[in-house]
PDB file of N, CA and C in Angstrom:
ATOM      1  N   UNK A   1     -77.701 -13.073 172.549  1.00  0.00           N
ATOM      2  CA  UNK A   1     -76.317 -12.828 172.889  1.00  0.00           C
ATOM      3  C   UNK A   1     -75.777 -11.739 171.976  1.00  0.00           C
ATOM      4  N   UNK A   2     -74.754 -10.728 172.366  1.00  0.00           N
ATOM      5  CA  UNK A   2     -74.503 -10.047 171.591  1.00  0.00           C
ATOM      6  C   UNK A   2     -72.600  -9.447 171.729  1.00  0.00           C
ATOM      7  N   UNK A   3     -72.682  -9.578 170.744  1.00  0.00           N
ATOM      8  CA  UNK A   3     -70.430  -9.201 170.898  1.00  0.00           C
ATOM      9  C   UNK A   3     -70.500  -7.522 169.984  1.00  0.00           C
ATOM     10  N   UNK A   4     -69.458  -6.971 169.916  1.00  0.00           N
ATOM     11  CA  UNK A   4     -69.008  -5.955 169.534  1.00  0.00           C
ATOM     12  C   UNK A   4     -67.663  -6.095 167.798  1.00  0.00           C
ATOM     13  N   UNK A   5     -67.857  -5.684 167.355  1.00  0.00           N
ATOM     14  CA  UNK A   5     -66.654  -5.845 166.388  1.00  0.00           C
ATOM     15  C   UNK A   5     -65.731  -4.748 166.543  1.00  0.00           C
ATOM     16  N   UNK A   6     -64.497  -5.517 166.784  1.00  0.00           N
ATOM     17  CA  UNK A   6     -63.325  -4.386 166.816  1.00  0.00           C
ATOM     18  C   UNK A   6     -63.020  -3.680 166.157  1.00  0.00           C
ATOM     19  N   UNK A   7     -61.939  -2.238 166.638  1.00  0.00           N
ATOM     20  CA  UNK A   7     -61.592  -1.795 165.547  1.00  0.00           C
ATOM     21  C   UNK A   7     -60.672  -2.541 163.844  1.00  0.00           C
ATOM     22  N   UNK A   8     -60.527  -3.775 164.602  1.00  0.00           N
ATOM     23  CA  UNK A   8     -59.618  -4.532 163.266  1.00  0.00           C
ATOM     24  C   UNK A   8     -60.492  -5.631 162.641  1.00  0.00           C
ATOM     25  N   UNK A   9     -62.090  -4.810 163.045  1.00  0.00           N
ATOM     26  CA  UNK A   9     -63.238  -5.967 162.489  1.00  0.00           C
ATOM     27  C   UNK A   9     -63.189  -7.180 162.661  1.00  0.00           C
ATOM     28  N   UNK A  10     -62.661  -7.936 163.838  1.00  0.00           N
ATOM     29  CA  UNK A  10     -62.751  -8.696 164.667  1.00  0.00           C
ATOM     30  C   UNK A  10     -64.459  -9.173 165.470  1.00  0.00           C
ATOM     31  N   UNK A  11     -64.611 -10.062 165.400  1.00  0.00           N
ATOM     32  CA  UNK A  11     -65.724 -10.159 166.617  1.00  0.00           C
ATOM     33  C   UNK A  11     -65.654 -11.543 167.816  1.00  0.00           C
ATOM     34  N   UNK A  12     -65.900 -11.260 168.843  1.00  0.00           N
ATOM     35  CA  UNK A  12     -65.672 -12.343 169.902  1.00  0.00           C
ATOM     36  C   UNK A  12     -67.212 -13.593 169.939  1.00  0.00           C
ATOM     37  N   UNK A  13     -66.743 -14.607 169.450  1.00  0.00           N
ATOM     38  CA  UNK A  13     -68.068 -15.052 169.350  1.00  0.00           C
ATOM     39  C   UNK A  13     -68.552 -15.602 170.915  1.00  0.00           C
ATOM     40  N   UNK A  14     -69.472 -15.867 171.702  1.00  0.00           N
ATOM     41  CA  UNK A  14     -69.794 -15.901 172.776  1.00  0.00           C
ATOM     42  C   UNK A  14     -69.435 -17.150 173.530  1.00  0.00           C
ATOM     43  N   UNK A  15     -69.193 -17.848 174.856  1.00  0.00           N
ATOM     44  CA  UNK A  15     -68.711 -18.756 174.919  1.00  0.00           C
ATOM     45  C   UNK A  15     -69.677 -19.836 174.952  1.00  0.00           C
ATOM     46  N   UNK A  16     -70.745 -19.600 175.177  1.00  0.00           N
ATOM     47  CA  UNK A  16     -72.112 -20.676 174.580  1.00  0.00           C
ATOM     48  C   UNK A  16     -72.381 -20.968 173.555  1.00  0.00           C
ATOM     49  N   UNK A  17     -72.359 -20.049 172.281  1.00  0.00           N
ATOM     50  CA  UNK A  17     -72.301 -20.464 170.994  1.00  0.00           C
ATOM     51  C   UNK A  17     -71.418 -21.227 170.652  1.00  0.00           C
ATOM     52  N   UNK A  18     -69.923 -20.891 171.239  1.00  0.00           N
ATOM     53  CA  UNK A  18     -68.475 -21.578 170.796  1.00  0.00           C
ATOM     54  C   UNK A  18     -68.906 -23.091 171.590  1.00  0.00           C
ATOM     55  N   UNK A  19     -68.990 -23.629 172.299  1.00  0.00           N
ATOM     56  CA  UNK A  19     -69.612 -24.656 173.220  1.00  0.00           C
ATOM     57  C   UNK A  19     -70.310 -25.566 172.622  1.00  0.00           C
ATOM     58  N   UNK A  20     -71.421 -24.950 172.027  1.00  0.00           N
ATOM     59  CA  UNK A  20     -72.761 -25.685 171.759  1.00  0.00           C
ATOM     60  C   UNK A  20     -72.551 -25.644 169.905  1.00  0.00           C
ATOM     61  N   UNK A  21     -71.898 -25.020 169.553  1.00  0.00           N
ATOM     62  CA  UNK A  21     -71.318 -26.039 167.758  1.00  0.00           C
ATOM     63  C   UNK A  21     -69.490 -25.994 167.622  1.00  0.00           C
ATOM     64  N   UNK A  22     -69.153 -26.426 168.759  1.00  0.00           N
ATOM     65  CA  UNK A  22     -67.787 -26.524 169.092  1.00  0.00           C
ATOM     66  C   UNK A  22     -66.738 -26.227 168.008  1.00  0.00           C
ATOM     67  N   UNK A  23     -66.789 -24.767 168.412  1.00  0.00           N
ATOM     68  CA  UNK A  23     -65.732 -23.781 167.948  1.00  0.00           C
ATOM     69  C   UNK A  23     -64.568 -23.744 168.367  1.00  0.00           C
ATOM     70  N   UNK A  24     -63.756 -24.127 167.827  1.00  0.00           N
ATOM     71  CA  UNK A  24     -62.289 -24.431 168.441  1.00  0.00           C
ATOM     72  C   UNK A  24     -61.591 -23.150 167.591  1.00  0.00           C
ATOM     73  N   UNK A  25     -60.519 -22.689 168.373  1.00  0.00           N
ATOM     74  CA  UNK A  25     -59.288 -21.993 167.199  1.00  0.00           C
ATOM     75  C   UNK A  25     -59.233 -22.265 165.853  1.00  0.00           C
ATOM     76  N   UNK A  26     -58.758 -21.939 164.543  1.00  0.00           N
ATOM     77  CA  UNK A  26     -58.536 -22.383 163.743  1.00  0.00           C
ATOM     78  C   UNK A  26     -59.915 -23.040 162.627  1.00  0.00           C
ATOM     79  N   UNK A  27     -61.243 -23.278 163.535  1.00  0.00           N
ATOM     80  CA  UNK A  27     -62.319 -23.550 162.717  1.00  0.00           C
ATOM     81  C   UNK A  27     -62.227 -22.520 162.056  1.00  0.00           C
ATOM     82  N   UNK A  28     -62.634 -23.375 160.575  1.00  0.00           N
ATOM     83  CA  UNK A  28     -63.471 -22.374 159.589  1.00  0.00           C
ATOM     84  C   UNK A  28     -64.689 -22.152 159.859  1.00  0.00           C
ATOM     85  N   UNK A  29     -65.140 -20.584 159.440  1.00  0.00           N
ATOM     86  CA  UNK A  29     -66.780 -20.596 159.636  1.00  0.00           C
ATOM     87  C   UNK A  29     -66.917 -19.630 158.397  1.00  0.00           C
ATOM     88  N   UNK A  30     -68.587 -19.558 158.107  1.00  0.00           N
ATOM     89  CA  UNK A  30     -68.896 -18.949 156.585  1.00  0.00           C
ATOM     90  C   UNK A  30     -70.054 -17.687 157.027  1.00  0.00           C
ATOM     91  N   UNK A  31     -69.733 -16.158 156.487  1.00  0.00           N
ATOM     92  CA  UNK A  31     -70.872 -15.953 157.173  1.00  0.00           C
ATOM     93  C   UNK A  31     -71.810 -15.939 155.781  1.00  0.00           C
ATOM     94  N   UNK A  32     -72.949 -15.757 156.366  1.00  0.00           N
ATOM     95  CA  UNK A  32     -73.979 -15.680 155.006  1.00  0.00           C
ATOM     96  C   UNK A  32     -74.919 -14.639 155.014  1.00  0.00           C
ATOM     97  N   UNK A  33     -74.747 -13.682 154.067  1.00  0.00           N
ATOM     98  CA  UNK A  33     -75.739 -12.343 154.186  1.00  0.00           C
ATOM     99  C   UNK A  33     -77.327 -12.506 153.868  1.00  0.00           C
ATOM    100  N   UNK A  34     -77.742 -12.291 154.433  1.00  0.00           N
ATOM    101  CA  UNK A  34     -79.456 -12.706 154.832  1.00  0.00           C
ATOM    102  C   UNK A  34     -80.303 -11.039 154.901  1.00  0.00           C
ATOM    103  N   UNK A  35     -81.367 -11.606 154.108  1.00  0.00           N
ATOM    104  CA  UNK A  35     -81.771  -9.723 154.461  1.00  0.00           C
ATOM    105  C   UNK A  35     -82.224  -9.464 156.079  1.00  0.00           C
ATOM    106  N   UNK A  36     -81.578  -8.216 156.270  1.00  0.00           N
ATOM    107  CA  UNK A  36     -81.621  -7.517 157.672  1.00  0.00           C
ATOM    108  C   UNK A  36     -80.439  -8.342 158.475  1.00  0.00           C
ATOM    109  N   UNK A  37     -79.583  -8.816 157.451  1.00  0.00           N
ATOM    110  CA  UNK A  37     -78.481  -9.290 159.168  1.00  0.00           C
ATOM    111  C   UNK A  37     -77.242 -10.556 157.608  1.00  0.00           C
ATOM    112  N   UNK A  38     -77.059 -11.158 159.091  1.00  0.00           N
ATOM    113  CA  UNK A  38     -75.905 -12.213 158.434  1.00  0.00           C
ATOM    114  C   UNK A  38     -75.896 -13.084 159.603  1.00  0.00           C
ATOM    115  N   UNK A  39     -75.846 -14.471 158.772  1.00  0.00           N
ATOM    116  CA  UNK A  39     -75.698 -15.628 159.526  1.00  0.00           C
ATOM    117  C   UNK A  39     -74.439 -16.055 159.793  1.00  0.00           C
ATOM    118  N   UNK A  40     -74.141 -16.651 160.528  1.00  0.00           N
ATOM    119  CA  UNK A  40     -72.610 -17.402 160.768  1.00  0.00           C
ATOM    120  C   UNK A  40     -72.397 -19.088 160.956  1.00  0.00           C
ATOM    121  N   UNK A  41     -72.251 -19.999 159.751  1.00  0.00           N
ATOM    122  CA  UNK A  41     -72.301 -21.330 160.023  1.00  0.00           C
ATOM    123  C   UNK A  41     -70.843 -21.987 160.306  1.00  0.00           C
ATOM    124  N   UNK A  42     -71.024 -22.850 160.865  1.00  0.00           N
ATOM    125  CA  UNK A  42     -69.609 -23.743 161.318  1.00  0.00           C
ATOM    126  C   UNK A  42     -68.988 -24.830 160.031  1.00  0.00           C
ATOM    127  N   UNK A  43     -67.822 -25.042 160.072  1.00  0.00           N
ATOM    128  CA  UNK A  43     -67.138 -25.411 158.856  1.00  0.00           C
ATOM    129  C   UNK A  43     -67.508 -25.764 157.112  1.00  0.00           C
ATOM    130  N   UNK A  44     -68.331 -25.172 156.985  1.00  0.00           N
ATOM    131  CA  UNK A  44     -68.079 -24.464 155.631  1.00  0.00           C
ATOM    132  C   UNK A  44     -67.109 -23.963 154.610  1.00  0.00           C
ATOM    133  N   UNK A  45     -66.215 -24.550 153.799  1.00  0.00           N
ATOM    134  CA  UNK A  45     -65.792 -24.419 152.933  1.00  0.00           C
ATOM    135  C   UNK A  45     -64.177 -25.620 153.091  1.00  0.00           C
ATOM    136  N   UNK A  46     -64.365 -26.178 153.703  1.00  0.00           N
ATOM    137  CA  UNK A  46     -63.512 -26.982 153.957  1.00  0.00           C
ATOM    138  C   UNK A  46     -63.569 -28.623 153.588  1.00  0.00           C
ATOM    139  N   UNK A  47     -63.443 -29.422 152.428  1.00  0.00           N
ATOM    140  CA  UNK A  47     -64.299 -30.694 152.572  1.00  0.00           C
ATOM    141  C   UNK A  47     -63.392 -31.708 153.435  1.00  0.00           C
ATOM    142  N   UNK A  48     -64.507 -32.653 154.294  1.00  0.00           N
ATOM    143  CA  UNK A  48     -63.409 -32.931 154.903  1.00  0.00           C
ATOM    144  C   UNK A  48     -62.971 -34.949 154.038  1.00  0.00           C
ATOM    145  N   UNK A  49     -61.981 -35.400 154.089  1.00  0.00           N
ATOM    146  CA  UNK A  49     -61.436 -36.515 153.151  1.00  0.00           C
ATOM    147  C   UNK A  49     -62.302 -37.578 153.630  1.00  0.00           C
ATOM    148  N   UNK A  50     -63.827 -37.943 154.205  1.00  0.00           N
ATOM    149  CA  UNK A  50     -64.306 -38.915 154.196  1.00  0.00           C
ATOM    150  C   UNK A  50     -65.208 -38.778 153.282  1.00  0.00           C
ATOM    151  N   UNK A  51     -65.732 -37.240 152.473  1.00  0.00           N
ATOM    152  CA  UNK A  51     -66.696 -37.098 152.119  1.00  0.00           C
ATOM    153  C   UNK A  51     -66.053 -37.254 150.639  1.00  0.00           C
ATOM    154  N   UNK A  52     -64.557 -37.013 150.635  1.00  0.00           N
ATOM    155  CA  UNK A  52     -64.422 -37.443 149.091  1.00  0.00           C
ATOM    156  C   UNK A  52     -64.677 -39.308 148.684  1.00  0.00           C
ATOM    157  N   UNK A  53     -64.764 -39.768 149.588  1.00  0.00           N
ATOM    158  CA  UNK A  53     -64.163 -41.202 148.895  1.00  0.00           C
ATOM    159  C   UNK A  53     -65.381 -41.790 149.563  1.00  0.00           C
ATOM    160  N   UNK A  54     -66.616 -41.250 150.163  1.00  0.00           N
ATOM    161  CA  UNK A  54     -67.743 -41.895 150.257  1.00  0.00           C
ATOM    162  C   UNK A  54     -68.748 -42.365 149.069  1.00  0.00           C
ATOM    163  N   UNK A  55     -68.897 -43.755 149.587  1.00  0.00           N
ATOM    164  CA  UNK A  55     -69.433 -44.263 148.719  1.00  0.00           C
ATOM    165  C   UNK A  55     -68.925 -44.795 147.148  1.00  0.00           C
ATOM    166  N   UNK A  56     -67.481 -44.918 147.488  1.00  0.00           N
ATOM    167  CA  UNK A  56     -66.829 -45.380 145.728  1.00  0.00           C
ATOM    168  C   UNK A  56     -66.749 -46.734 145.738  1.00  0.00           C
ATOM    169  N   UNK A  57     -67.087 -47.349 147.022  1.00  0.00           N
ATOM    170  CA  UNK A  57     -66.835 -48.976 146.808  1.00  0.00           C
ATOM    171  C   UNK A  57     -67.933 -49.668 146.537  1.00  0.00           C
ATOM    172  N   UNK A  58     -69.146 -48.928 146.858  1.00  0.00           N
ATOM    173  CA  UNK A  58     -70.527 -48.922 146.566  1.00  0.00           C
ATOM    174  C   UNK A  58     -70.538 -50.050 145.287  1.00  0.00           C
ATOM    175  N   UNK A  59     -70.927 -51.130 145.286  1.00  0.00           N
ATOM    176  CA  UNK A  59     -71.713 -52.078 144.231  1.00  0.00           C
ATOM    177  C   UNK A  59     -70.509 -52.980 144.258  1.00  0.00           C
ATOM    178  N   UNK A  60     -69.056 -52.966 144.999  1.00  0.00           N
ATOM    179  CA  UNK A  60     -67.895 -53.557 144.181  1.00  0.00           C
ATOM    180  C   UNK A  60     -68.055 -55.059 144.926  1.00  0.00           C
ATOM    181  N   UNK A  61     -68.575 -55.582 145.977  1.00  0.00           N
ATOM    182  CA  UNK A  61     -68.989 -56.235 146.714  1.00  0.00           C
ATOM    183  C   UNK A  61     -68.084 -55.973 148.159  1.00  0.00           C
ATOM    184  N   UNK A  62     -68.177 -56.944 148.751  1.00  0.00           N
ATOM    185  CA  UNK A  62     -67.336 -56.916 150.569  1.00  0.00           C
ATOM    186  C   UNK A  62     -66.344 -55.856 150.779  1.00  0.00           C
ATOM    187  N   UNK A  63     -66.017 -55.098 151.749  1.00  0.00           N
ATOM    188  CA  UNK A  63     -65.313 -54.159 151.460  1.00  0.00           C
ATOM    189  C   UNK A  63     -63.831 -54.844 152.715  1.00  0.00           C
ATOM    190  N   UNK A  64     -64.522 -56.241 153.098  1.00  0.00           N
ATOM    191  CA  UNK A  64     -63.486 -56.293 154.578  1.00  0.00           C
ATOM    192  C   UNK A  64     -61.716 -56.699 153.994  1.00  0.00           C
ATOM    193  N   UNK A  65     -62.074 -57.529 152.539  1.00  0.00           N
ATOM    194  CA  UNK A  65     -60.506 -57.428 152.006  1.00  0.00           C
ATOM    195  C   UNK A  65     -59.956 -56.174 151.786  1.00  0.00           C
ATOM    196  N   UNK A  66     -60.946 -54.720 150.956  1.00  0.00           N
ATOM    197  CA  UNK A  66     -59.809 -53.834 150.779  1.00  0.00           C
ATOM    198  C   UNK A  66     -59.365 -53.103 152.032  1.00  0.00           C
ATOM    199  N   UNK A  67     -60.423 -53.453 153.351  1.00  0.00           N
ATOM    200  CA  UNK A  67     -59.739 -52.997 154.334  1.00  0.00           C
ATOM    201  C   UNK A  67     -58.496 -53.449 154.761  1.00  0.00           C
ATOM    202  N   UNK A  68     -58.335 -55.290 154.562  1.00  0.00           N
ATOM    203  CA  UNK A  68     -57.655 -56.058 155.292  1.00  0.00           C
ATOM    204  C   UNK A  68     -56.448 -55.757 154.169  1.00  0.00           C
ATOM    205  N   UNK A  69     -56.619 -55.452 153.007  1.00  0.00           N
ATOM    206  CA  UNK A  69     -54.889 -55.789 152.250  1.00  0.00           C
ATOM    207  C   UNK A  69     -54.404 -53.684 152.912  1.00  0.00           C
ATOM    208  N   UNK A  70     -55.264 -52.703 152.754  1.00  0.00           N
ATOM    209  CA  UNK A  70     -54.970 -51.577 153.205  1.00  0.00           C
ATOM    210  C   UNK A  70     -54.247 -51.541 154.448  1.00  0.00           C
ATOM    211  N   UNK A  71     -54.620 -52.229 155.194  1.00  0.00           N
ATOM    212  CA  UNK A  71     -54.281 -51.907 157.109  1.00  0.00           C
ATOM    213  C   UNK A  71     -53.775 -53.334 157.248  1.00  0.00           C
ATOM    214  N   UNK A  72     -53.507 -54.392 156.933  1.00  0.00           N
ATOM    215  CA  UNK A  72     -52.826 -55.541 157.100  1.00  0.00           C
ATOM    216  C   UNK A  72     -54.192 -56.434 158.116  1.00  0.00           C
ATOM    217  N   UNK A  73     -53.919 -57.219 158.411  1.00  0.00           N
ATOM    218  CA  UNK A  73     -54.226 -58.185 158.916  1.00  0.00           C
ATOM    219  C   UNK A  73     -54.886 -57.901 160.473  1.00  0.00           C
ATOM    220  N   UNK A  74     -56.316 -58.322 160.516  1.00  0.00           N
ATOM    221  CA  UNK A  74     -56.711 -58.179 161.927  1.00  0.00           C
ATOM    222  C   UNK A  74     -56.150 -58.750 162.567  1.00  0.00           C
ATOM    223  N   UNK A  75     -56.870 -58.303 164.652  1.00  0.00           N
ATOM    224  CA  UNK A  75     -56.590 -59.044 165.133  1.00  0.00           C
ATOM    225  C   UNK A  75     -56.613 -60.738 165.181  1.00  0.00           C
ATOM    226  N   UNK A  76     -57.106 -61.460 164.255  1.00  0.00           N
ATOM    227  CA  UNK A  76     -57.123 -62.706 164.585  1.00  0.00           C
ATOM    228  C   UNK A  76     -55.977 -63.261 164.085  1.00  0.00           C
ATOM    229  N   UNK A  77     -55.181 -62.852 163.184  1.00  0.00           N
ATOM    230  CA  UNK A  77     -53.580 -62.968 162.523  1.00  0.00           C
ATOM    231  C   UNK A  77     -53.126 -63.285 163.556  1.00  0.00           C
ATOM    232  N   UNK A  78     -53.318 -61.601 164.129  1.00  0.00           N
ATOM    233  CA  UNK A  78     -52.054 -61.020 165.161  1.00  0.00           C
ATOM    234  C   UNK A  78     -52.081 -62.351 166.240  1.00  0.00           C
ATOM    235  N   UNK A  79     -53.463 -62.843 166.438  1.00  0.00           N
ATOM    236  CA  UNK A  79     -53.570 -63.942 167.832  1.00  0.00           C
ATOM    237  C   UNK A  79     -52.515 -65.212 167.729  1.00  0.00           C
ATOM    238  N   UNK A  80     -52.658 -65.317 165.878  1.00  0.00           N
ATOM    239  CA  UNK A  80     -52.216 -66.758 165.611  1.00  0.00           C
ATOM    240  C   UNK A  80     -50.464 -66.615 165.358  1.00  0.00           C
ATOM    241  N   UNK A  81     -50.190 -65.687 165.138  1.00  0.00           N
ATOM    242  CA  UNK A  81     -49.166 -65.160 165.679  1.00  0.00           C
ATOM    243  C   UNK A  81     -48.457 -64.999 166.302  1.00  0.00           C
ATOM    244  N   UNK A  82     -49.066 -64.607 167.380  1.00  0.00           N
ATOM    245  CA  UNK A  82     -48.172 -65.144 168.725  1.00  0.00           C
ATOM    246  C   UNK A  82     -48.349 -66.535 169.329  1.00  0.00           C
ATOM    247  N   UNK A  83     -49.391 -67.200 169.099  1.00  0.00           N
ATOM    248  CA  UNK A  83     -49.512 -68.393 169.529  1.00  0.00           C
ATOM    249  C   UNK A  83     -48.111 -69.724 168.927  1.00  0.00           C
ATOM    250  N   UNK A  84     -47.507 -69.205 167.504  1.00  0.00           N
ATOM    251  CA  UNK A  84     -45.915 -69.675 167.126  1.00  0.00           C
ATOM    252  C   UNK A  84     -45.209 -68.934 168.228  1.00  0.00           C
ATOM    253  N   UNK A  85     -44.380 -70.372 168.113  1.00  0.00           N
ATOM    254  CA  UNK A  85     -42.579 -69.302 169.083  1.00  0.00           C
ATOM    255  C   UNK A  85     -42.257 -68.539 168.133  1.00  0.00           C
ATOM    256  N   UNK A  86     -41.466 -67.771 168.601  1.00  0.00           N
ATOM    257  CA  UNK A  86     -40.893 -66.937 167.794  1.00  0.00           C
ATOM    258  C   UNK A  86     -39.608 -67.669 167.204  1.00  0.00           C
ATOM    259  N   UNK A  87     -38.805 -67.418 166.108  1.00  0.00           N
ATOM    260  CA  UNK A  87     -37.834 -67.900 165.700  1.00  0.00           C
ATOM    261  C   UNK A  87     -36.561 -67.894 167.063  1.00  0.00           C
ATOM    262  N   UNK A  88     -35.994 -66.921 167.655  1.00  0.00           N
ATOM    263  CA  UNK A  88     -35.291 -67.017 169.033  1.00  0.00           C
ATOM    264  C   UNK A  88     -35.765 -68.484 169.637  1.00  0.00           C
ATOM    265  N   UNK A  89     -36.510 -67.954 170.288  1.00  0.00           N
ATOM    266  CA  UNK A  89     -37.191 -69.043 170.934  1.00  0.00           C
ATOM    267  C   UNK A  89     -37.331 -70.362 170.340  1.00  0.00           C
ATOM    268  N   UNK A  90     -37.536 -70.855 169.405  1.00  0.00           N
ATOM    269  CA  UNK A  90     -36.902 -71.932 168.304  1.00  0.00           C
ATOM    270  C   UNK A  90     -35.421 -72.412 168.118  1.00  0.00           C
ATOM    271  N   UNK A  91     -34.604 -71.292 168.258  1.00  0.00           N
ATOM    272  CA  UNK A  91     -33.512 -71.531 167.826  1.00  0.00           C
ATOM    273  C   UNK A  91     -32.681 -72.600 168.982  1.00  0.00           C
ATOM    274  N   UNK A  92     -31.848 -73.158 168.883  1.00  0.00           N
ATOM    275  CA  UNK A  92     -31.185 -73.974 170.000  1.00  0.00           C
ATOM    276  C   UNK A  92     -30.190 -73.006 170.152  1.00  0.00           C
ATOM    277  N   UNK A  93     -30.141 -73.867 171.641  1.00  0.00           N
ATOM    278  CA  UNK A  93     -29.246 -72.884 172.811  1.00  0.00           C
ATOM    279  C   UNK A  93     -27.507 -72.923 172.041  1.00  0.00           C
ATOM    280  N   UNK A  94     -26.831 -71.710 172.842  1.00  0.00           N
ATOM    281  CA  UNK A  94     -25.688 -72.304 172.698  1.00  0.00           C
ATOM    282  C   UNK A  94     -24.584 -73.077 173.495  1.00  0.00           C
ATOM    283  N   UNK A  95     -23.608 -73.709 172.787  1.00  0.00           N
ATOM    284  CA  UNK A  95     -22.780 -74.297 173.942  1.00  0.00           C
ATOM    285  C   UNK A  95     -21.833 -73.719 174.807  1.00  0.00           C
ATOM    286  N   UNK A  96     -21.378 -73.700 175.685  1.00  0.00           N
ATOM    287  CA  UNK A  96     -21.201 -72.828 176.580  1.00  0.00           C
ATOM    288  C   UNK A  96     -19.541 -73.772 176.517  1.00  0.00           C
TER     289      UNK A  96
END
């Protein structure tokens, strides 16, 4: 495949390449000078925030409480939950 570089050193990357390592707007890409040419890799220089905090809970044991105090309470709360009336619904009627 082959593109042209503009006069504002621009280049159009092809729409199969963009496709097949899904190049969206706004991706970062890195090129890398190689003898006789230059490579072009897909997001490179960007880290993305799963790769900072992988692996820090590593040895601390179960990880399903710091999920559960982080994000609150699974669905099985939520079930037992609704299975109470709600306070309304508790409350007595009024007299009319």
């Amino acid at each position: 495949m082959r593109s042209r570089i503009s006069s504002k050193g621009q280049i159009t990357v092809p729409v199969e390449v963009r496709e097949k390592l899904g190049l969206k707007p706004g991706t970062p890409v890195v090129f890398e000078l190689r003898e006789g040419g230059a490579m072009l890799k897909k997001g490179a220089g960007a880290v993305h925030p799963v790769d900072l905090v992988y692996g820090i809970a590593r040895g601390l044991g179960p990880t399903d409480p710091w999920i559960e105090a982080m994000r609150g309470p699974g669905p099985e709360a939520d079930a037992t939950a609704k299975a109470r009336p709600s306070a309304r619904a508790r409350a007595k009627p009024k007299k009319k």
